[in-house]
PDB file of N, CA and C in Angstrom:
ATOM      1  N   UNK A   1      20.437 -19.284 -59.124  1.00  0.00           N
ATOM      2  CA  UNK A   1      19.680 -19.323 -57.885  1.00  0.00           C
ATOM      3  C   UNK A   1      19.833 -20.631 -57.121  1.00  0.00           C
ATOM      4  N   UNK A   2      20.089 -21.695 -57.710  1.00  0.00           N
ATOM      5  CA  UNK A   2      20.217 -23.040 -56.908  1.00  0.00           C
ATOM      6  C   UNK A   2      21.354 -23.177 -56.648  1.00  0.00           C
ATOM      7  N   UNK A   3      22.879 -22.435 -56.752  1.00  0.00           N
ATOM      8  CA  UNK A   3      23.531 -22.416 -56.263  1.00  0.00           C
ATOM      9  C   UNK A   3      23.931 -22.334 -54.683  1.00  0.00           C
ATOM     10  N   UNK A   4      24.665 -23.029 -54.131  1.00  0.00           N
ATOM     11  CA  UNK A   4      25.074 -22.751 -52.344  1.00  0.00           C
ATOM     12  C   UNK A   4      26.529 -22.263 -52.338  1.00  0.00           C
ATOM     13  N   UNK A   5      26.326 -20.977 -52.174  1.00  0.00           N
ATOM     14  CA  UNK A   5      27.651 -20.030 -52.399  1.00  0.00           C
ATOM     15  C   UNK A   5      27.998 -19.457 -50.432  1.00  0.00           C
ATOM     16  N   UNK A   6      29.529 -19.568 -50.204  1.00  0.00           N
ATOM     17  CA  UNK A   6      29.291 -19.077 -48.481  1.00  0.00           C
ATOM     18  C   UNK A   6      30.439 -18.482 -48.914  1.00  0.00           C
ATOM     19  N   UNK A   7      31.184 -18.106 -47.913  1.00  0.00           N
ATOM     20  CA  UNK A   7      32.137 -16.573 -47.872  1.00  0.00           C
ATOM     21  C   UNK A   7      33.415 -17.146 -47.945  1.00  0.00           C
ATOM     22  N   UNK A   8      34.458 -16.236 -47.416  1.00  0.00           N
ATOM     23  CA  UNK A   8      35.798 -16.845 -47.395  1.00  0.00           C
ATOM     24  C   UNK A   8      36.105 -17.598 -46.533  1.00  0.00           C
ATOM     25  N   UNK A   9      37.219 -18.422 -46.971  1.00  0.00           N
ATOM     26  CA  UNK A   9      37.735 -19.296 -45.907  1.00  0.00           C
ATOM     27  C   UNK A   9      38.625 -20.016 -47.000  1.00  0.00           C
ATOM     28  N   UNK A  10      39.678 -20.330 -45.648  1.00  0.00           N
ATOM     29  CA  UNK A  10      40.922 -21.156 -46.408  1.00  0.00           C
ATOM     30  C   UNK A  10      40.453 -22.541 -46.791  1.00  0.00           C
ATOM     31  N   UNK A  11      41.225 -22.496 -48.040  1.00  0.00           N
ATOM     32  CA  UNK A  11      40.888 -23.844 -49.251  1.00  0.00           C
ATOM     33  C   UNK A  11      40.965 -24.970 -48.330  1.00  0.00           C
ATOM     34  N   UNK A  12      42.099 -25.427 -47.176  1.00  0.00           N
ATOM     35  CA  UNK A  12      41.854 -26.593 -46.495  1.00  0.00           C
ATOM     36  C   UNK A  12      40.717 -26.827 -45.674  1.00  0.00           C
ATOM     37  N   UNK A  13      40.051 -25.670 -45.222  1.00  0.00           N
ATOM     38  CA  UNK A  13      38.790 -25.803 -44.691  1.00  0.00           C
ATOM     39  C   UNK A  13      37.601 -26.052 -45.646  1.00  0.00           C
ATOM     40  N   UNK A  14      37.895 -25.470 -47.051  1.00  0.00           N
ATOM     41  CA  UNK A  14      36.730 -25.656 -47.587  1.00  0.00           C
ATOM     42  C   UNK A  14      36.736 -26.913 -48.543  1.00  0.00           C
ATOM     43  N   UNK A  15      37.586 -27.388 -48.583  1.00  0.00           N
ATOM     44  CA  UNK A  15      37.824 -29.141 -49.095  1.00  0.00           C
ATOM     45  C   UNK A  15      37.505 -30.652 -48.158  1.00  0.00           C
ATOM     46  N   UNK A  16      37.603 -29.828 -46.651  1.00  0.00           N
ATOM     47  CA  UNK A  16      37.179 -30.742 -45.491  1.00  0.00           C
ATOM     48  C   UNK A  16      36.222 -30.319 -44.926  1.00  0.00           C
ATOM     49  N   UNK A  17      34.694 -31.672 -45.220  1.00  0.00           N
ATOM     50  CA  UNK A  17      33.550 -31.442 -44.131  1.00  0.00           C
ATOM     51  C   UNK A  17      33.729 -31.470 -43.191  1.00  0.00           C
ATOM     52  N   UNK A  18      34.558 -32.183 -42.749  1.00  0.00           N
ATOM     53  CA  UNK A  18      34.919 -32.306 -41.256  1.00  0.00           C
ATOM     54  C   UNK A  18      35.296 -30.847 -40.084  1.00  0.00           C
ATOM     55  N   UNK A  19      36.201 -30.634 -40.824  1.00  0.00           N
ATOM     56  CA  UNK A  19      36.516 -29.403 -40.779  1.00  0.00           C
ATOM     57  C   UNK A  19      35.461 -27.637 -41.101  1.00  0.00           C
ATOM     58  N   UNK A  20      35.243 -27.928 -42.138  1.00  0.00           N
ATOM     59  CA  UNK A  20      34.398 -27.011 -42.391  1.00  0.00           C
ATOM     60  C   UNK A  20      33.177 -26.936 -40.977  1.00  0.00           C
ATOM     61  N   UNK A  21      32.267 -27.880 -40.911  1.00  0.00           N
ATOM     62  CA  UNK A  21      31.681 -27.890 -39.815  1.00  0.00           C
ATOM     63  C   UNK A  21      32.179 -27.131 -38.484  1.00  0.00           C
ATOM     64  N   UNK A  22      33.211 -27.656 -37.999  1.00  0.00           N
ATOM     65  CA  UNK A  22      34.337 -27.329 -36.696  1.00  0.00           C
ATOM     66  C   UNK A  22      34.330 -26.129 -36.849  1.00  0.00           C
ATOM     67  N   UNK A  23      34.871 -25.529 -37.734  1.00  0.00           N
ATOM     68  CA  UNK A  23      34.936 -24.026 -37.774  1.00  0.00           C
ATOM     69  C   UNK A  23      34.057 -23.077 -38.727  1.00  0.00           C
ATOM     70  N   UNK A  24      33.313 -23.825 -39.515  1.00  0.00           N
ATOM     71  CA  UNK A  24      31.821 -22.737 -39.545  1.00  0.00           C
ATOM     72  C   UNK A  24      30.811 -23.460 -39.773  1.00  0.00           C
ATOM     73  N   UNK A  25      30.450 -23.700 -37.784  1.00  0.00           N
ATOM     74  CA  UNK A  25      29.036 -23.986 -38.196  1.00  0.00           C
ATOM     75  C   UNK A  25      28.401 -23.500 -38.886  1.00  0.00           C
ATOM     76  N   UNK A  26      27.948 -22.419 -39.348  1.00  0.00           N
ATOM     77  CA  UNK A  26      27.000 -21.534 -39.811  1.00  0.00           C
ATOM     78  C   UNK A  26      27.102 -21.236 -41.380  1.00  0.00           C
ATOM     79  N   UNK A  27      28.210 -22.514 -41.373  1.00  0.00           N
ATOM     80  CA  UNK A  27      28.278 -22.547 -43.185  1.00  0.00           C
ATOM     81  C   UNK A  27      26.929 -23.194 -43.860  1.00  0.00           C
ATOM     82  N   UNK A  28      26.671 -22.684 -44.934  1.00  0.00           N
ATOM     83  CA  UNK A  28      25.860 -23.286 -45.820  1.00  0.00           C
ATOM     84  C   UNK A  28      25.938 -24.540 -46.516  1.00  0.00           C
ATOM     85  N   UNK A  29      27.048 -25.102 -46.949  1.00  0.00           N
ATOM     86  CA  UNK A  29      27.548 -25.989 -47.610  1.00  0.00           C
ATOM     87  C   UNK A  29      27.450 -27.281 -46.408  1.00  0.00           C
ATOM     88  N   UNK A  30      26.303 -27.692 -46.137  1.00  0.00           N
ATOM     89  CA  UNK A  30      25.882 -28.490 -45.738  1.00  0.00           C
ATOM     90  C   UNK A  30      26.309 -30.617 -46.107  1.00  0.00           C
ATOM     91  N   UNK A  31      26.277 -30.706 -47.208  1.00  0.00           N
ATOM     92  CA  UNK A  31      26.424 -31.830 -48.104  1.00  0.00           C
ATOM     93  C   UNK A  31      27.708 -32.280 -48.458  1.00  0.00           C
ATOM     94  N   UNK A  32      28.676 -31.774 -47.927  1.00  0.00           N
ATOM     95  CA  UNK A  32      29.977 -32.149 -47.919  1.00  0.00           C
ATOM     96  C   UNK A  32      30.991 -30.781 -48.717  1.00  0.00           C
ATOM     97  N   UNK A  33      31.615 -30.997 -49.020  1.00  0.00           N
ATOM     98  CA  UNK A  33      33.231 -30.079 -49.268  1.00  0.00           C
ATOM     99  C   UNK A  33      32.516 -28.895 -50.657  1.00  0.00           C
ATOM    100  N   UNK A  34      33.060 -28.187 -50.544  1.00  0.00           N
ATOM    101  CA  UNK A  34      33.393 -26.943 -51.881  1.00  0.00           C
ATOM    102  C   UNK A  34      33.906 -27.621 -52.693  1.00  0.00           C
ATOM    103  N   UNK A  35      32.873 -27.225 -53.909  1.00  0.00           N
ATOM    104  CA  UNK A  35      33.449 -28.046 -55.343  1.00  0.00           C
ATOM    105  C   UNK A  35      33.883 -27.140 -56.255  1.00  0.00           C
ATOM    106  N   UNK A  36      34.025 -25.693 -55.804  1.00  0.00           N
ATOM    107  CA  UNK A  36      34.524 -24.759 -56.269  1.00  0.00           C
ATOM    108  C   UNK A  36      35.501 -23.544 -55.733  1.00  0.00           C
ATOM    109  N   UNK A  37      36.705 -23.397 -55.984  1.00  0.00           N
ATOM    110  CA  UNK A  37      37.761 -22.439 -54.854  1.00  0.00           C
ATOM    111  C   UNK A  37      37.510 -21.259 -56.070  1.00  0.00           C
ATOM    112  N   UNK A  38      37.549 -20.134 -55.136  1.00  0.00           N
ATOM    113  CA  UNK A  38      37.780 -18.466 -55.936  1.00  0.00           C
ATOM    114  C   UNK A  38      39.212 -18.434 -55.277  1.00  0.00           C
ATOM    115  N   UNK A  39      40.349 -18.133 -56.674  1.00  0.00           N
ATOM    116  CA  UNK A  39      41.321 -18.000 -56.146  1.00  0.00           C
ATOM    117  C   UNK A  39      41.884 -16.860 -56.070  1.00  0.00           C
ATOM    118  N   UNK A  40      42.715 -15.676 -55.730  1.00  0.00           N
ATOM    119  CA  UNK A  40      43.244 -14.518 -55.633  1.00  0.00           C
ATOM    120  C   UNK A  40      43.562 -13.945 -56.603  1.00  0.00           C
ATOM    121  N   UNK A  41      44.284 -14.551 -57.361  1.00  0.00           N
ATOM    122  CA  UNK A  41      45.151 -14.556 -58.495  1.00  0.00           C
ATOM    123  C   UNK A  41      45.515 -15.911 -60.082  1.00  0.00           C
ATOM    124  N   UNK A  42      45.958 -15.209 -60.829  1.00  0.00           N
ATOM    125  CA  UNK A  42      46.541 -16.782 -62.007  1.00  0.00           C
ATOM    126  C   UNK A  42      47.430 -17.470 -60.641  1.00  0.00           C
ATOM    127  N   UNK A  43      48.305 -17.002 -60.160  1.00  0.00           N
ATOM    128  CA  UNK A  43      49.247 -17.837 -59.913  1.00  0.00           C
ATOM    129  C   UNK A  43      48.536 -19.114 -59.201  1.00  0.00           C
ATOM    130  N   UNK A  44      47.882 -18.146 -57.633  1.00  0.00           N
ATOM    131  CA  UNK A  44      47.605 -19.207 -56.914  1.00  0.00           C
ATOM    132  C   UNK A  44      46.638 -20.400 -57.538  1.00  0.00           C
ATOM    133  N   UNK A  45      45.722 -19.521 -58.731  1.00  0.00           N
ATOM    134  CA  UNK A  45      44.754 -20.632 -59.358  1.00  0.00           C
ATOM    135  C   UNK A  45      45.419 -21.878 -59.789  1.00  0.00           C
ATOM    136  N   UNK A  46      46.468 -21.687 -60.629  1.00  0.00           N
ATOM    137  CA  UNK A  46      47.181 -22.654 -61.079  1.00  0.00           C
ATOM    138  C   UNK A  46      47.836 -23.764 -60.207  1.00  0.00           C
ATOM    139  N   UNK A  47      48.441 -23.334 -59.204  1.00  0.00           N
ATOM    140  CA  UNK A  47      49.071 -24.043 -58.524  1.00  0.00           C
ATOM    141  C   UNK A  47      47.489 -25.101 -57.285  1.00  0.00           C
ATOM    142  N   UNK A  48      47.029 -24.334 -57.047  1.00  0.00           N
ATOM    143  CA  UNK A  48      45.738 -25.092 -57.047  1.00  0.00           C
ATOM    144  C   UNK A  48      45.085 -25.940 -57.505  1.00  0.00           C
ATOM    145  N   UNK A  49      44.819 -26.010 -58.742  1.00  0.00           N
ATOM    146  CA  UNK A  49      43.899 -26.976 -59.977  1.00  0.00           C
ATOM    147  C   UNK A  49      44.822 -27.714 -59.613  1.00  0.00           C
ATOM    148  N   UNK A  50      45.729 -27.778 -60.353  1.00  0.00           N
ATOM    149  CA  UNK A  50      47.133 -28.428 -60.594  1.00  0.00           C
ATOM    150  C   UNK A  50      47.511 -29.547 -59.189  1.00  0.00           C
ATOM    151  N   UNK A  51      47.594 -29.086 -57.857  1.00  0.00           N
ATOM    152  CA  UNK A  51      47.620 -29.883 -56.664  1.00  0.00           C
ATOM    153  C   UNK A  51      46.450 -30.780 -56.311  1.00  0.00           C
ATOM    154  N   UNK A  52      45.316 -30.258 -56.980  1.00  0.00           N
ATOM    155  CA  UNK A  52      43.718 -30.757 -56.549  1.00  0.00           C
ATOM    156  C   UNK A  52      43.977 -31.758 -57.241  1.00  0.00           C
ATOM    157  N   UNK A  53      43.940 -31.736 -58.641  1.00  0.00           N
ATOM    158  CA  UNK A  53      43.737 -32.578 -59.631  1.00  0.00           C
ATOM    159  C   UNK A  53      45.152 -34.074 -59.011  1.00  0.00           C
ATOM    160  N   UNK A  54      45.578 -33.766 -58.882  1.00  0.00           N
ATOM    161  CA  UNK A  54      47.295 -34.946 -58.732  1.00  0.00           C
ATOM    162  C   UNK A  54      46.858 -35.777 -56.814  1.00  0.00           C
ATOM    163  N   UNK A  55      46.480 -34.499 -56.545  1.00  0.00           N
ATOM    164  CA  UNK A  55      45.892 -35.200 -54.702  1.00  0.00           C
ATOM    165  C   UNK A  55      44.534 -35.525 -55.104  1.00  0.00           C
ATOM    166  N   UNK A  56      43.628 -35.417 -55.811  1.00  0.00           N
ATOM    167  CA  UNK A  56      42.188 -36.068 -55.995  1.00  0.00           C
ATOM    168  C   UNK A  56      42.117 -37.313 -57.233  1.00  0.00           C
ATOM    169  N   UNK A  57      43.226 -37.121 -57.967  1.00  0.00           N
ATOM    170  CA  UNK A  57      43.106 -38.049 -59.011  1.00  0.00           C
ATOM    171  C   UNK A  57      41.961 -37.819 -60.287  1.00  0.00           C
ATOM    172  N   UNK A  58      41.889 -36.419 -60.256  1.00  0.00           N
ATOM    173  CA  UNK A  58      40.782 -35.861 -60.948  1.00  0.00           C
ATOM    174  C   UNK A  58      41.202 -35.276 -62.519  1.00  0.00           C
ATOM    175  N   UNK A  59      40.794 -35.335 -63.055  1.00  0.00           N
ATOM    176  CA  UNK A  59      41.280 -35.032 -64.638  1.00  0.00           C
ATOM    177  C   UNK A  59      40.739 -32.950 -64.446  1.00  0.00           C
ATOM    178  N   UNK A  60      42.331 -32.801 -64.749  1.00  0.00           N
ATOM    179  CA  UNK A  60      42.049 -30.808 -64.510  1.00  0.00           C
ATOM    180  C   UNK A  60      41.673 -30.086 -66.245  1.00  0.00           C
ATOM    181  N   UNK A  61      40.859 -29.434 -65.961  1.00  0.00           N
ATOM    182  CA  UNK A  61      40.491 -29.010 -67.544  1.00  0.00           C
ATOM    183  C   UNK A  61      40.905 -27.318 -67.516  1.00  0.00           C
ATOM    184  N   UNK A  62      41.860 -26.950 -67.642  1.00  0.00           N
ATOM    185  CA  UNK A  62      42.260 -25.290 -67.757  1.00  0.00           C
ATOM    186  C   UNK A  62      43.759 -25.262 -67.911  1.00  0.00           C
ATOM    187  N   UNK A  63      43.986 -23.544 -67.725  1.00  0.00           N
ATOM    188  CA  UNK A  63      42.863 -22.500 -66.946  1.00  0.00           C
ATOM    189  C   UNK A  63      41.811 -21.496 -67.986  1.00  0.00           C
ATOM    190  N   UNK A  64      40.628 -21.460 -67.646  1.00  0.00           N
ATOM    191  CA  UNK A  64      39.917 -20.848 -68.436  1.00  0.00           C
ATOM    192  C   UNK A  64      39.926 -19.432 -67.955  1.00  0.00           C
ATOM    193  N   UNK A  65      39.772 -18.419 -68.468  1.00  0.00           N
ATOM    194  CA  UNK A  65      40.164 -17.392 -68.037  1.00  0.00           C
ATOM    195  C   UNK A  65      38.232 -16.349 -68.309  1.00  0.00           C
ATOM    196  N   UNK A  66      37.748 -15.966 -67.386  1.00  0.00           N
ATOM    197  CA  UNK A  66      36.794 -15.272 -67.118  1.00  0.00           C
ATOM    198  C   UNK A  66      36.412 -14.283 -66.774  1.00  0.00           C
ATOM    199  N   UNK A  67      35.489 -13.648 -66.861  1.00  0.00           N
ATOM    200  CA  UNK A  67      35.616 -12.223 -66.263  1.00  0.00           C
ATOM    201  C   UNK A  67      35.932 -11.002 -67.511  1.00  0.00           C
ATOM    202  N   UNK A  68      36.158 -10.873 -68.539  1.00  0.00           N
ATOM    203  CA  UNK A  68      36.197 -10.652 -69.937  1.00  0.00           C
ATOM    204  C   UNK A  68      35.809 -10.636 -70.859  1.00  0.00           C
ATOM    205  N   UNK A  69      35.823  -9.731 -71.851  1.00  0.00           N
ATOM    206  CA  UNK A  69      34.297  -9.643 -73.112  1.00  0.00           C
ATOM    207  C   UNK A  69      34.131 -11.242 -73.648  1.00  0.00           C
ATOM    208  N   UNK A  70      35.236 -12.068 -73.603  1.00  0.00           N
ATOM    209  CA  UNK A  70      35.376 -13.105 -73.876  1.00  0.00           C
ATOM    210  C   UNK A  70      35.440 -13.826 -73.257  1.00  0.00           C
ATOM    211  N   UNK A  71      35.208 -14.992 -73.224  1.00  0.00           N
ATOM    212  CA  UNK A  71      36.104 -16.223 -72.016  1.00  0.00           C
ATOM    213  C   UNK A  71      37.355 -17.092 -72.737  1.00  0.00           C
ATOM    214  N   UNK A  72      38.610 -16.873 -72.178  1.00  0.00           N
ATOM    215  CA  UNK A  72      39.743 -17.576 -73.096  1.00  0.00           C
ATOM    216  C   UNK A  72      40.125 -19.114 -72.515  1.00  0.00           C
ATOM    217  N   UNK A  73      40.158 -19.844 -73.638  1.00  0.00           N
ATOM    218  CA  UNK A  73      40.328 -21.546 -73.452  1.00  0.00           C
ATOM    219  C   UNK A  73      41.770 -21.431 -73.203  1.00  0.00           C
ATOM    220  N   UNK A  74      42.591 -21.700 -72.558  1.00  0.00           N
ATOM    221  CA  UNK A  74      44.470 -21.848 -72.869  1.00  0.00           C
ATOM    222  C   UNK A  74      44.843 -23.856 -72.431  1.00  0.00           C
ATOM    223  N   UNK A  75      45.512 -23.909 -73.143  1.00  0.00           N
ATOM    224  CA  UNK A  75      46.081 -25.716 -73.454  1.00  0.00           C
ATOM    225  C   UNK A  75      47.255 -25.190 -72.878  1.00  0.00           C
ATOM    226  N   UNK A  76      47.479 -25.726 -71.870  1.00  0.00           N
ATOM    227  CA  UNK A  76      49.341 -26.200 -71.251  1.00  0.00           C
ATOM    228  C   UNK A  76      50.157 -26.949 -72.368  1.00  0.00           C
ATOM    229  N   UNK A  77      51.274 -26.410 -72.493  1.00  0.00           N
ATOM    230  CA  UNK A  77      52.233 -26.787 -73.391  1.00  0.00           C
ATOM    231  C   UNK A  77      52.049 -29.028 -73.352  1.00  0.00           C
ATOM    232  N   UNK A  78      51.571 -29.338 -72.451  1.00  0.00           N
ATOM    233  CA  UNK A  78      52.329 -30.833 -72.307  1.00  0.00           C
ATOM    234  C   UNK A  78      50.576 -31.474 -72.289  1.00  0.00           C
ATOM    235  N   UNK A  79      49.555 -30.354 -72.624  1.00  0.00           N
ATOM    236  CA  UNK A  79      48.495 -31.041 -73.103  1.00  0.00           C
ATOM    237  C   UNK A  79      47.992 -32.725 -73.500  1.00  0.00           C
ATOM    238  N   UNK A  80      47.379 -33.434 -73.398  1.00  0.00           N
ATOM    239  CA  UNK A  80      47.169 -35.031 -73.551  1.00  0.00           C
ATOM    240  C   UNK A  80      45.844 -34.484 -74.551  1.00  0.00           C
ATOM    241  N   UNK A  81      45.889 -35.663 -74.826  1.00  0.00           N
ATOM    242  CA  UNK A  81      44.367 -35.490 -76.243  1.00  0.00           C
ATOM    243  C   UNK A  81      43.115 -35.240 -75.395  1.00  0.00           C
ATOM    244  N   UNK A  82      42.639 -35.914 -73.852  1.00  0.00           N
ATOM    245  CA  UNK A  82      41.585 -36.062 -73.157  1.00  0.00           C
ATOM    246  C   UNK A  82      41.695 -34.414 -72.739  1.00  0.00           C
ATOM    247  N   UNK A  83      42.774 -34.048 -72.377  1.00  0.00           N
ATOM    248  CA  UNK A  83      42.400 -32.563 -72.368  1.00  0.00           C
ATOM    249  C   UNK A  83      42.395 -31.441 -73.547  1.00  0.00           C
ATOM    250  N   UNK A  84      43.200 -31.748 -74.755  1.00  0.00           N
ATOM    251  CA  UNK A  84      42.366 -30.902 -75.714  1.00  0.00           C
ATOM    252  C   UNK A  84      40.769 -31.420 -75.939  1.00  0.00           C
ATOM    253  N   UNK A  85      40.513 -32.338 -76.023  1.00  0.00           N
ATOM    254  CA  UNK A  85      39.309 -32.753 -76.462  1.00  0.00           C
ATOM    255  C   UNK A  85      38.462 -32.090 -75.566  1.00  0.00           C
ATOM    256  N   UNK A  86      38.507 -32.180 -74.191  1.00  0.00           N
ATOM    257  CA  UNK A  86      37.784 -31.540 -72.868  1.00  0.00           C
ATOM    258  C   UNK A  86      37.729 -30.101 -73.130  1.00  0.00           C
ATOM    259  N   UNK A  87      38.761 -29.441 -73.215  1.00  0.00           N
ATOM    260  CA  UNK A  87      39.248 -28.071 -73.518  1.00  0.00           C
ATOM    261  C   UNK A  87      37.983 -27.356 -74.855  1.00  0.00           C
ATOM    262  N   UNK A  88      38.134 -28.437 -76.086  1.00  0.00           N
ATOM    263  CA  UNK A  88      37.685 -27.930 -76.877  1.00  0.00           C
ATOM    264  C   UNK A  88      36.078 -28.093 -76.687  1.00  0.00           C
ATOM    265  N   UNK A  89      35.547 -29.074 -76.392  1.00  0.00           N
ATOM    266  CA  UNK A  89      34.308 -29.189 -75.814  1.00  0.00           C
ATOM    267  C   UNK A  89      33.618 -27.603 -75.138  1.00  0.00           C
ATOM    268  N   UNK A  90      34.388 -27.694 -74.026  1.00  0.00           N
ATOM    269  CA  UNK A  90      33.837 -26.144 -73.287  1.00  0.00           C
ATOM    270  C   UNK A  90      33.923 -25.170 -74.506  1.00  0.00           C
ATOM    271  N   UNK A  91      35.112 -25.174 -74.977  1.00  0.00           N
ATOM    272  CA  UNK A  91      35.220 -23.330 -75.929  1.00  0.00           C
ATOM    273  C   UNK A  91      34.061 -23.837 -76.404  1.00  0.00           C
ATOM    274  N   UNK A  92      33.356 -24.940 -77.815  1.00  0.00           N
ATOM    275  CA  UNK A  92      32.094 -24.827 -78.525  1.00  0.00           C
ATOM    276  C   UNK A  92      31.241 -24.554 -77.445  1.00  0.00           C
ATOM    277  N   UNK A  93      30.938 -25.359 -76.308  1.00  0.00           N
ATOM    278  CA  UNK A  93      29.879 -24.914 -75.230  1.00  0.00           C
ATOM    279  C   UNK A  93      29.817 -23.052 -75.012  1.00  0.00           C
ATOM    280  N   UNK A  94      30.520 -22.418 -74.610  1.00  0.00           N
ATOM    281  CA  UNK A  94      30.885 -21.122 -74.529  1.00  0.00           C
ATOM    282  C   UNK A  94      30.366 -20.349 -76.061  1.00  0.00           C
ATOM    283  N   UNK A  95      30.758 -20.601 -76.811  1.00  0.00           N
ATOM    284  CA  UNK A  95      30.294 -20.341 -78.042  1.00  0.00           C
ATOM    285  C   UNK A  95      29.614 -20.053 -78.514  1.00  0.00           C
ATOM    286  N   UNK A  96      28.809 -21.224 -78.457  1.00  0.00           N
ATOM    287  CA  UNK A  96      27.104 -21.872 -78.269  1.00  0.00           C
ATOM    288  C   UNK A  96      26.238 -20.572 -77.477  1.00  0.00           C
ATOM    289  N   UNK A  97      26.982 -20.514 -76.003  1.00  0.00           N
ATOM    290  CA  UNK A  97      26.116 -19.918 -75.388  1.00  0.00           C
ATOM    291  C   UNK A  97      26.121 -18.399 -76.103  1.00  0.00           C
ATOM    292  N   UNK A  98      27.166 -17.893 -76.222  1.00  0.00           N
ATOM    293  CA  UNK A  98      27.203 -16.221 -76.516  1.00  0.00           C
ATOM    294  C   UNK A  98      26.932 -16.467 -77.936  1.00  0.00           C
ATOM    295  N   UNK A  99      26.477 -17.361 -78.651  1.00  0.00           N
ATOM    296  CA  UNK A  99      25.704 -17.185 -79.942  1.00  0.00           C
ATOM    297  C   UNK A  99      27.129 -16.370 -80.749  1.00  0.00           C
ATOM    298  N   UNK A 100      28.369 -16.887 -80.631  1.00  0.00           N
ATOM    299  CA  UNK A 100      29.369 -16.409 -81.597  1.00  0.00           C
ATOM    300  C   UNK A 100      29.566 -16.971 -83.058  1.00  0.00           C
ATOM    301  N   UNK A 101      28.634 -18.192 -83.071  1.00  0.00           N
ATOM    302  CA  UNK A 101      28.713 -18.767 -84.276  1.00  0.00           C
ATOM    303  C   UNK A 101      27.974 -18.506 -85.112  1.00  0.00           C
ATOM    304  N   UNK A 102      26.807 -17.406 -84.944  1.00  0.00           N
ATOM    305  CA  UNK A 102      26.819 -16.548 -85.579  1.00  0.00           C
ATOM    306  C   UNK A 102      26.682 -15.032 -85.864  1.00  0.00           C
ATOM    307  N   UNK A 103      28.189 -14.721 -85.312  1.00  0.00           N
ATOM    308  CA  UNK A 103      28.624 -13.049 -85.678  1.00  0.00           C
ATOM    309  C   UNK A 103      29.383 -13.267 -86.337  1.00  0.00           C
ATOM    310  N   UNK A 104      29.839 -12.428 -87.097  1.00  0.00           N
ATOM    311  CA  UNK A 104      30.487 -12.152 -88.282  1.00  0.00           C
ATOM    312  C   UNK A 104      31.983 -12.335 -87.896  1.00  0.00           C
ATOM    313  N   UNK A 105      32.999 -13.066 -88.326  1.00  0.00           N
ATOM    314  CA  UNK A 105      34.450 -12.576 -88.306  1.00  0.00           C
ATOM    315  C   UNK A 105      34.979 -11.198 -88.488  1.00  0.00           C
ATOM    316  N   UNK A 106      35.410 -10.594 -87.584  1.00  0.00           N
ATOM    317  CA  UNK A 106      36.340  -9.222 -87.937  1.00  0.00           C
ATOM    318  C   UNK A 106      37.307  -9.122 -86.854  1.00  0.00           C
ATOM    319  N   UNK A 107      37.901  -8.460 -86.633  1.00  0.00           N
ATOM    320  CA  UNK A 107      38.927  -7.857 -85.695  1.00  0.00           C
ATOM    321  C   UNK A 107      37.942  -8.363 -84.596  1.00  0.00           C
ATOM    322  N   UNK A 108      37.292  -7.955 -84.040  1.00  0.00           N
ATOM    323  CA  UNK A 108      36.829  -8.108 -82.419  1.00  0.00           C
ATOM    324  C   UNK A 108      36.542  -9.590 -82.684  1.00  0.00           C
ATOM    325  N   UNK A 109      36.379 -10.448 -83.481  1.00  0.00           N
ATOM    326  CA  UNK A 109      35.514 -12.202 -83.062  1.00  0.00           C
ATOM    327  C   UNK A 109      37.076 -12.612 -83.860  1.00  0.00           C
ATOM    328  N   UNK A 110      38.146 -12.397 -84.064  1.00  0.00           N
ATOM    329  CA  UNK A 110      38.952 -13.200 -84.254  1.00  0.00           C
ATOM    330  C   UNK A 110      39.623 -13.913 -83.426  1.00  0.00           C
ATOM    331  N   UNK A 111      40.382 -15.129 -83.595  1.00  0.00           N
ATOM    332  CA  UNK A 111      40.620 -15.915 -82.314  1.00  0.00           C
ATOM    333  C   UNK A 111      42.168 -15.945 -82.427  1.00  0.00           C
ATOM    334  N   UNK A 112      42.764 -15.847 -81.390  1.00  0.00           N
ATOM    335  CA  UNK A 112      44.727 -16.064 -81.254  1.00  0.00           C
ATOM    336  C   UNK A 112      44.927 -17.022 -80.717  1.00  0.00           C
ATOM    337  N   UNK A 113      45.904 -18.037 -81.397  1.00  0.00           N
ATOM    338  CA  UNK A 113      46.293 -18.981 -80.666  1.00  0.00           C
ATOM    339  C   UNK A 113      47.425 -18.918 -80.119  1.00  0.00           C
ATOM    340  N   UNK A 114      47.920 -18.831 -78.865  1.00  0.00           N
ATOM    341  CA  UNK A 114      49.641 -18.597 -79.046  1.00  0.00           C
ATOM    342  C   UNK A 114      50.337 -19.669 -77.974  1.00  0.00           C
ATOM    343  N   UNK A 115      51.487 -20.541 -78.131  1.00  0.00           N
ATOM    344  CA  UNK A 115      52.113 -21.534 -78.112  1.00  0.00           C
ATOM    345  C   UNK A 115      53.388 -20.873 -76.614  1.00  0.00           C
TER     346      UNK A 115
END
């Protein structure tokens, strides 16, 4: 509920207050830029994080994958320790929340790692 969620609009508008203003007044996001993009697809997500993070200087933690009986953690092949460590943080957080630590191991709570 305390979320400030507004509609579509292209990612360069919704990264610039400046902008954003100019072309929707009538946006909600009052307090400066979208700290969150919904992206179309994996692809465009990726290539997204990935540009944000290198043009903001921001440490990128994914892609987490959502929307699924599960939520899946995935490590990029060229991974650094600050992002497994980050990475692994969320999966226990996630965990935590859906109370998986304690259901039973079987076929459905087993975990795949694949390289």
């Amino acid at each position: 509920p305390d979320l400030i969620v507004d509609g579509e609009m292209q990612a360069d508008t919704a990264v610039n207050p400046k902008v954003l203003m100019e072309r929707f007044p009538f946006c909600r996001l009052r307090d400066g830029a979208a700290n969150v993009l919904v992206c179309p697809n994996l692809s465009s997500a990726n290539i997204c994080y990935k540009l944000m993070a290198q043009l903001g200087g921001a440490d990128a933690v994914g892609p987490i994958l959502v929307g699924m009986n599960m939520p899946i953690h995935v490590l990029q092949m060229n991974a650094d320790v600050n992002e497994i460590v980050s990475m692994a943080t969320i999966a226990v957080l996630h965990s935590q929340k859906l109370n998986l630590h304690k259901m039973p191991l079987g076929k459905e709570w087993d975990y795949v790692a694949v390289n």
